[in-house]
N, C-alpha and C. Protein backbone atom coordinates (compact mmCIF):
# COMPACT_ATOMS: atom_id res chain seq x y z
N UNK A 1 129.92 66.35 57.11
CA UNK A 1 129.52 66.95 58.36
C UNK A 1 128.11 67.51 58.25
N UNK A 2 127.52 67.65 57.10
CA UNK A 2 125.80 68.24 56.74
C UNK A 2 126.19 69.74 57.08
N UNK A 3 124.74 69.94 56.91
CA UNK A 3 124.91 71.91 57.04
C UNK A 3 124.58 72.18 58.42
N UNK A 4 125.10 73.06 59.06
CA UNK A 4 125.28 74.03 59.87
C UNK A 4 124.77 75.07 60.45
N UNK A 5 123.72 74.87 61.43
CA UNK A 5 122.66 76.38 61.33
C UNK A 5 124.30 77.71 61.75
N UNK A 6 123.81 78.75 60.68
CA UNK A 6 124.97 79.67 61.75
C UNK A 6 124.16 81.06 61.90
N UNK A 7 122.94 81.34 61.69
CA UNK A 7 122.33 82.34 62.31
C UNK A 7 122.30 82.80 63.53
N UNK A 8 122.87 84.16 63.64
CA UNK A 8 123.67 84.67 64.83
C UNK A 8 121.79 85.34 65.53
N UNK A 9 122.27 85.44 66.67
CA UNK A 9 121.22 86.09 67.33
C UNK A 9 122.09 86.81 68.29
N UNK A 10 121.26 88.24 68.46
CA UNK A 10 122.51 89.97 68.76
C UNK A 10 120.95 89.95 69.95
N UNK A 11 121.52 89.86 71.12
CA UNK A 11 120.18 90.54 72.24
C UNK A 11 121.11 91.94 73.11
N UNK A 12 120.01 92.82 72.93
CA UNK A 12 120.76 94.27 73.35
C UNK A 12 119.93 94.59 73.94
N UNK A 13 119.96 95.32 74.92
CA UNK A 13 119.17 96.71 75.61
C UNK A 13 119.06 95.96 76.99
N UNK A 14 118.13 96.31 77.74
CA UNK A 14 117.43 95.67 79.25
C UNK A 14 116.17 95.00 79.10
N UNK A 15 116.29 93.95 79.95
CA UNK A 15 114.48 93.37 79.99
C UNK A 15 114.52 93.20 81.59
N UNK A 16 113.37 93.71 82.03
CA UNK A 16 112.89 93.86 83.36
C UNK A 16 111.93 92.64 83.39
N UNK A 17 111.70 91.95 82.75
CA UNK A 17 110.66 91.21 82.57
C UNK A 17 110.99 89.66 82.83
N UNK A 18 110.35 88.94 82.93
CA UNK A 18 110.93 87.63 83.63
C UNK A 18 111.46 87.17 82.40
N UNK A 19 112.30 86.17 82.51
CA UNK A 19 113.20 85.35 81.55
C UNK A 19 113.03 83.67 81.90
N UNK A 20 112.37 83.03 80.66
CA UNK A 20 112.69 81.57 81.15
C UNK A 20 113.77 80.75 80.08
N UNK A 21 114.42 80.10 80.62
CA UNK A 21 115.50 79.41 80.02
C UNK A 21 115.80 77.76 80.47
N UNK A 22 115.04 76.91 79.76
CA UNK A 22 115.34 75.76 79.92
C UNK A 22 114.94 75.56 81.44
N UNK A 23 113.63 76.25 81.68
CA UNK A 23 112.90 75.52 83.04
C UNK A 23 113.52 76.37 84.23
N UNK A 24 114.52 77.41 84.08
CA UNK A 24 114.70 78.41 85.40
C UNK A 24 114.51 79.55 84.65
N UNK A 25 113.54 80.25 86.00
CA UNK A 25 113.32 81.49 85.78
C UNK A 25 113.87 82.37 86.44
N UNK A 26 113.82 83.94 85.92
CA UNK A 26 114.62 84.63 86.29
C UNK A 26 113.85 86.08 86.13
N UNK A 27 113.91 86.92 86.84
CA UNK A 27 113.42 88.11 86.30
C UNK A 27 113.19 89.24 87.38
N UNK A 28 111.85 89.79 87.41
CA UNK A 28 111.69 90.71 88.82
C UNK A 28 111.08 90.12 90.01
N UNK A 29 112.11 89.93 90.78
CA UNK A 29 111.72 89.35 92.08
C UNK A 29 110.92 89.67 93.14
N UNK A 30 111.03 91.42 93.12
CA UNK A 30 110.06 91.79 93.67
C UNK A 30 108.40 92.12 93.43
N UNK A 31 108.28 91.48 91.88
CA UNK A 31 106.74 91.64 91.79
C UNK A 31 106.52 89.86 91.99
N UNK A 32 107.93 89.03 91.91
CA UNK A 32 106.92 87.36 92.46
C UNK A 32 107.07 87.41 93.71
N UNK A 33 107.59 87.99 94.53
CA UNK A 33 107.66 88.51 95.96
C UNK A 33 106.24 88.91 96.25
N UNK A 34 105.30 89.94 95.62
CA UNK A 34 104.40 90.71 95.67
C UNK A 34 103.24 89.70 95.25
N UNK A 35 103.45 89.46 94.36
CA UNK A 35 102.55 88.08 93.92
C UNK A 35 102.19 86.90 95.30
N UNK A 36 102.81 86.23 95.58
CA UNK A 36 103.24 85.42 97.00
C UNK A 36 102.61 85.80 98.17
N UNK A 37 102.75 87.34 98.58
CA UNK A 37 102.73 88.11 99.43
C UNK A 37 101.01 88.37 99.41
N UNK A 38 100.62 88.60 98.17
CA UNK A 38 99.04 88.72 97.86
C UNK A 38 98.56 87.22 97.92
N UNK A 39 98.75 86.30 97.69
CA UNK A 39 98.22 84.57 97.56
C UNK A 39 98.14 84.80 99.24
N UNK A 40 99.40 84.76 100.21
CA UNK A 40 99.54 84.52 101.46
C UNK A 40 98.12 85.80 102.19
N UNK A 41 98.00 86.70 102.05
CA UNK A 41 96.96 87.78 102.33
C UNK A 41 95.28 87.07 102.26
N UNK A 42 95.51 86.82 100.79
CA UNK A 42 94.20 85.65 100.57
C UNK A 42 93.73 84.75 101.37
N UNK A 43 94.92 83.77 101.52
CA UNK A 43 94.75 82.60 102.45
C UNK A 43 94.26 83.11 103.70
N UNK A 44 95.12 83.84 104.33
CA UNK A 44 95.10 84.92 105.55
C UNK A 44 93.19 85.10 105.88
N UNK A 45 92.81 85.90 104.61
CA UNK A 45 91.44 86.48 104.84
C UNK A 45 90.68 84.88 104.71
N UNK A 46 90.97 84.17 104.14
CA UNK A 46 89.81 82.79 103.43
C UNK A 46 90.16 81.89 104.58
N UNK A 47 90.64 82.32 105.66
CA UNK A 47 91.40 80.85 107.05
C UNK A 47 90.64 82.12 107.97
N UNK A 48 90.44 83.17 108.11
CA UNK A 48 90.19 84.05 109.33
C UNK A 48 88.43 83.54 109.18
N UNK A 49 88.36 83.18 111.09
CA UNK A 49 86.43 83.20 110.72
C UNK A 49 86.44 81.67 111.08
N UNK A 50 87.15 80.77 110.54
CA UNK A 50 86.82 79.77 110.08
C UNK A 50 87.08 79.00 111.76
N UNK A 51 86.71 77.91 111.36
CA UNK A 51 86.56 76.79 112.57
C UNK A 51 87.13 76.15 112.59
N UNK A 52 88.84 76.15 112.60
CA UNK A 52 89.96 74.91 112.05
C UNK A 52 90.54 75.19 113.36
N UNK A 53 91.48 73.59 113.41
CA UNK A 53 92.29 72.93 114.07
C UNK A 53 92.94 74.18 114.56
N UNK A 54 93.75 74.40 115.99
CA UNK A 54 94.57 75.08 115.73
C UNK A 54 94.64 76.67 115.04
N UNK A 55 93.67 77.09 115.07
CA UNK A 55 93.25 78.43 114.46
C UNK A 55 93.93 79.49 114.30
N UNK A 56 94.60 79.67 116.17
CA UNK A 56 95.27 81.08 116.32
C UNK A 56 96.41 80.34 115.54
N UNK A 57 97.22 78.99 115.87
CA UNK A 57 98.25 79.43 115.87
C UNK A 57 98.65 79.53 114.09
N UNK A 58 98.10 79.11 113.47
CA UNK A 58 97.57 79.52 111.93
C UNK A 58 97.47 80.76 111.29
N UNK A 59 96.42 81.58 111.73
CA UNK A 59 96.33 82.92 111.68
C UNK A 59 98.20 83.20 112.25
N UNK A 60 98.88 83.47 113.20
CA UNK A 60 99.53 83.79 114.01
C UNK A 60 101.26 83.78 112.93
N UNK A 61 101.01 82.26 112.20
CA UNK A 61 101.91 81.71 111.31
C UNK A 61 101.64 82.14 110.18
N UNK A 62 100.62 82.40 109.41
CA UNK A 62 100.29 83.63 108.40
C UNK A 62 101.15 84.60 107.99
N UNK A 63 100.54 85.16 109.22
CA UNK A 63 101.07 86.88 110.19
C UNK A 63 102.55 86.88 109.73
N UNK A 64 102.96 85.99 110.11
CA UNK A 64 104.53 85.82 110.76
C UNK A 64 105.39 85.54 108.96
N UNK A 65 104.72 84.73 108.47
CA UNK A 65 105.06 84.32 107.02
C UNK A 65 104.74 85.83 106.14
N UNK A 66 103.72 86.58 106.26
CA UNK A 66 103.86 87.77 105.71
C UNK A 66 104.42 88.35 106.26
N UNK A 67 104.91 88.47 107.52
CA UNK A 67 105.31 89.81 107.54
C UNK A 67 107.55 89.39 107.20
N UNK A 68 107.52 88.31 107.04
CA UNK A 68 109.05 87.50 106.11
C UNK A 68 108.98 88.33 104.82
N UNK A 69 108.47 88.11 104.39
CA UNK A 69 107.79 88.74 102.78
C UNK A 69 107.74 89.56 102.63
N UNK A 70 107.26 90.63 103.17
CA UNK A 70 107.68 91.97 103.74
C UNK A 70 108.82 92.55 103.39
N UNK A 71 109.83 91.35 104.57
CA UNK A 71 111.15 91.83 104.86
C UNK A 71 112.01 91.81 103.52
N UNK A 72 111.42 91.32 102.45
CA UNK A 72 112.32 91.51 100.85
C UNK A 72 113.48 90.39 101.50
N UNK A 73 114.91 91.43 101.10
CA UNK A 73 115.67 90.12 100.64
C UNK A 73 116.51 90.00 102.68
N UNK A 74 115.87 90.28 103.25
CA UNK A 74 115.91 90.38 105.22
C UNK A 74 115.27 88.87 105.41
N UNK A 75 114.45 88.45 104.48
CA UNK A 75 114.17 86.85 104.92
C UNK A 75 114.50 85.71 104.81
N UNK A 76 115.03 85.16 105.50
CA UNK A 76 115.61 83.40 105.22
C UNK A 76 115.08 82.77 104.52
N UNK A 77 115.57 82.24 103.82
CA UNK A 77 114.61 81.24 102.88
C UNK A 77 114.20 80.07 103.62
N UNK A 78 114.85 79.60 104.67
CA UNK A 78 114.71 78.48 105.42
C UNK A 78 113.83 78.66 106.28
N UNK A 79 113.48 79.74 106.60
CA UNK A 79 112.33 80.50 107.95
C UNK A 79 111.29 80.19 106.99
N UNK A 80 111.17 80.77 106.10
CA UNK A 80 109.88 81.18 104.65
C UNK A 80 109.44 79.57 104.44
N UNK A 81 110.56 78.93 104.04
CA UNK A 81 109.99 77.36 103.94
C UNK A 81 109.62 76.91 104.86
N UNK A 82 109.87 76.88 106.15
CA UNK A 82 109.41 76.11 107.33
C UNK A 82 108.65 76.42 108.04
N UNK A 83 108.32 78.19 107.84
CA UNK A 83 106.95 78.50 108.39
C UNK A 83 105.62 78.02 107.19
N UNK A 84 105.98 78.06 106.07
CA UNK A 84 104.55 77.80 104.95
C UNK A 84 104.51 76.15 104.87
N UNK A 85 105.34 75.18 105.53
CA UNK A 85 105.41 73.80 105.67
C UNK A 85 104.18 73.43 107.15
N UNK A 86 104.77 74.96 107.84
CA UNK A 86 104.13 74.98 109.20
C UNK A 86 102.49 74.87 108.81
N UNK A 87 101.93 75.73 108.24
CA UNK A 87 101.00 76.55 107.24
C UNK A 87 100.29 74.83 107.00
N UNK A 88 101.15 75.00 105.89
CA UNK A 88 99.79 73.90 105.35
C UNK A 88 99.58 72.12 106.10
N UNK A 89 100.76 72.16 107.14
CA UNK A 89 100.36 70.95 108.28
C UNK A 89 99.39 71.43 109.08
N UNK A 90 99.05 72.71 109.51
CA UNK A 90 98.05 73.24 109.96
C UNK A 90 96.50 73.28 109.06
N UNK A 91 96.96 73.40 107.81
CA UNK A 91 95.57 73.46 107.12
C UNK A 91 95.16 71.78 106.81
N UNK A 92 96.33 70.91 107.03
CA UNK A 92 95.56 69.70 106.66
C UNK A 92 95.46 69.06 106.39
N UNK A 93 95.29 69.47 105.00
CA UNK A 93 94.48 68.79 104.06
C UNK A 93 92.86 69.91 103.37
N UNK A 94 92.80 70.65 104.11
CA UNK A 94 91.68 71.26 104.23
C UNK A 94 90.77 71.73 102.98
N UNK A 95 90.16 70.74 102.46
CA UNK A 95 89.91 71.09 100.61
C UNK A 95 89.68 72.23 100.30
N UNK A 96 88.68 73.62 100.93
CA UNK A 96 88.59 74.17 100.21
C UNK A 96 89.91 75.53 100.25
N UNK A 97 91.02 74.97 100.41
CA UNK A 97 92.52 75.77 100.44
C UNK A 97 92.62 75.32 99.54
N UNK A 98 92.59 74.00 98.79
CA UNK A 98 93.85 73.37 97.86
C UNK A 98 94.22 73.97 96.67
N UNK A 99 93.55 74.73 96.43
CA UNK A 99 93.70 75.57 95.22
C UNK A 99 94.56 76.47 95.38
N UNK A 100 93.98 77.49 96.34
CA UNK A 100 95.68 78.61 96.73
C UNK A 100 96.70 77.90 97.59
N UNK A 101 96.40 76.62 98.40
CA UNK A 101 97.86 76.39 98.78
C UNK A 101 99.01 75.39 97.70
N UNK A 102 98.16 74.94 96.42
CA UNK A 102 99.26 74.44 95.39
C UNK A 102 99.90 75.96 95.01
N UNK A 103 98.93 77.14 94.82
CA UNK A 103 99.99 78.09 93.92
C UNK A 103 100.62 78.51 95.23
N UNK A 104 100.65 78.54 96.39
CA UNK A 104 101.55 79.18 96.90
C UNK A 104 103.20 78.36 97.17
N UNK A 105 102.50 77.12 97.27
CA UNK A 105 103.09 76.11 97.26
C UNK A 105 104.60 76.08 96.45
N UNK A 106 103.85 76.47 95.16
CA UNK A 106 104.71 76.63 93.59
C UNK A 106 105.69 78.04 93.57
N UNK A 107 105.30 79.23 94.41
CA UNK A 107 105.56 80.26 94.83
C UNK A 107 106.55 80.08 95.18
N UNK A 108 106.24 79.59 96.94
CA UNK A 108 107.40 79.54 97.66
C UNK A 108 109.01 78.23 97.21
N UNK A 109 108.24 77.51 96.73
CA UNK A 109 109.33 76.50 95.55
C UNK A 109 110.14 77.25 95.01
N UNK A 110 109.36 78.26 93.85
CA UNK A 110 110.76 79.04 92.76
C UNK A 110 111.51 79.74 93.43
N UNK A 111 111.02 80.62 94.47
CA UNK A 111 110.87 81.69 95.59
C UNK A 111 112.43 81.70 95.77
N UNK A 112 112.07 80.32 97.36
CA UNK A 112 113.13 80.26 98.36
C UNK A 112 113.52 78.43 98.82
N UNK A 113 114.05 78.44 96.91
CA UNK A 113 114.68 77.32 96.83
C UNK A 113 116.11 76.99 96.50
């Protein structure tokens, strides 16, 4: 049968801290909540001003997507996905987003999936 690893591993106390395990994560939700919430603020300020398609109703869908985010665990995940789906059919394509809308992208994936 060969040898046998049998080294025990003893985990004790609390971790507040995120946990990854074989590709799911786990941990404090309300600072990737907060995280999300700051990317979406960004976008918010870097789309205000600008000269795009559809403007208000963008800004308007923002608004509406932060203020979900806000609401902690008061928000649908299905609202959250289908307003930031809303979001970036509104932006486009719009290159100089693509950068914060992949991480938010990745956000709202682990988020409110």
């Amino acid at each position: 049968m060969g040898h046998r690893i049998t080294n025990k591993v003893s985990i004790g106390g609390d971790n507040s801290g995120r946990i990854t395990q074989t590709g799911i994560e786990g941990g404090d939700a309300d600072a990737t909540v907060s995280s999300l919430l700051e990317l979406i603020e960004r976008l918010t300020t870097e789309v205000r001003g600008k000269d795009l398609a559809k403007q208000e109703v963008l800004e308007d869908t923002l608004t509406d997507l932060a203020g979900d985010l806000r609401a902690g665990d008061a928000a649908e995940p299905a609202v959250v996905r289908s307003r930031w789906e809303k979001v970036k059919g509104l932006l486009g394509g719009a290159v100089q987003f693509s950068e914060l809308v992949a991480k938010i992208s990745d956000q709202v994936q682990k988020i409110f999936s």
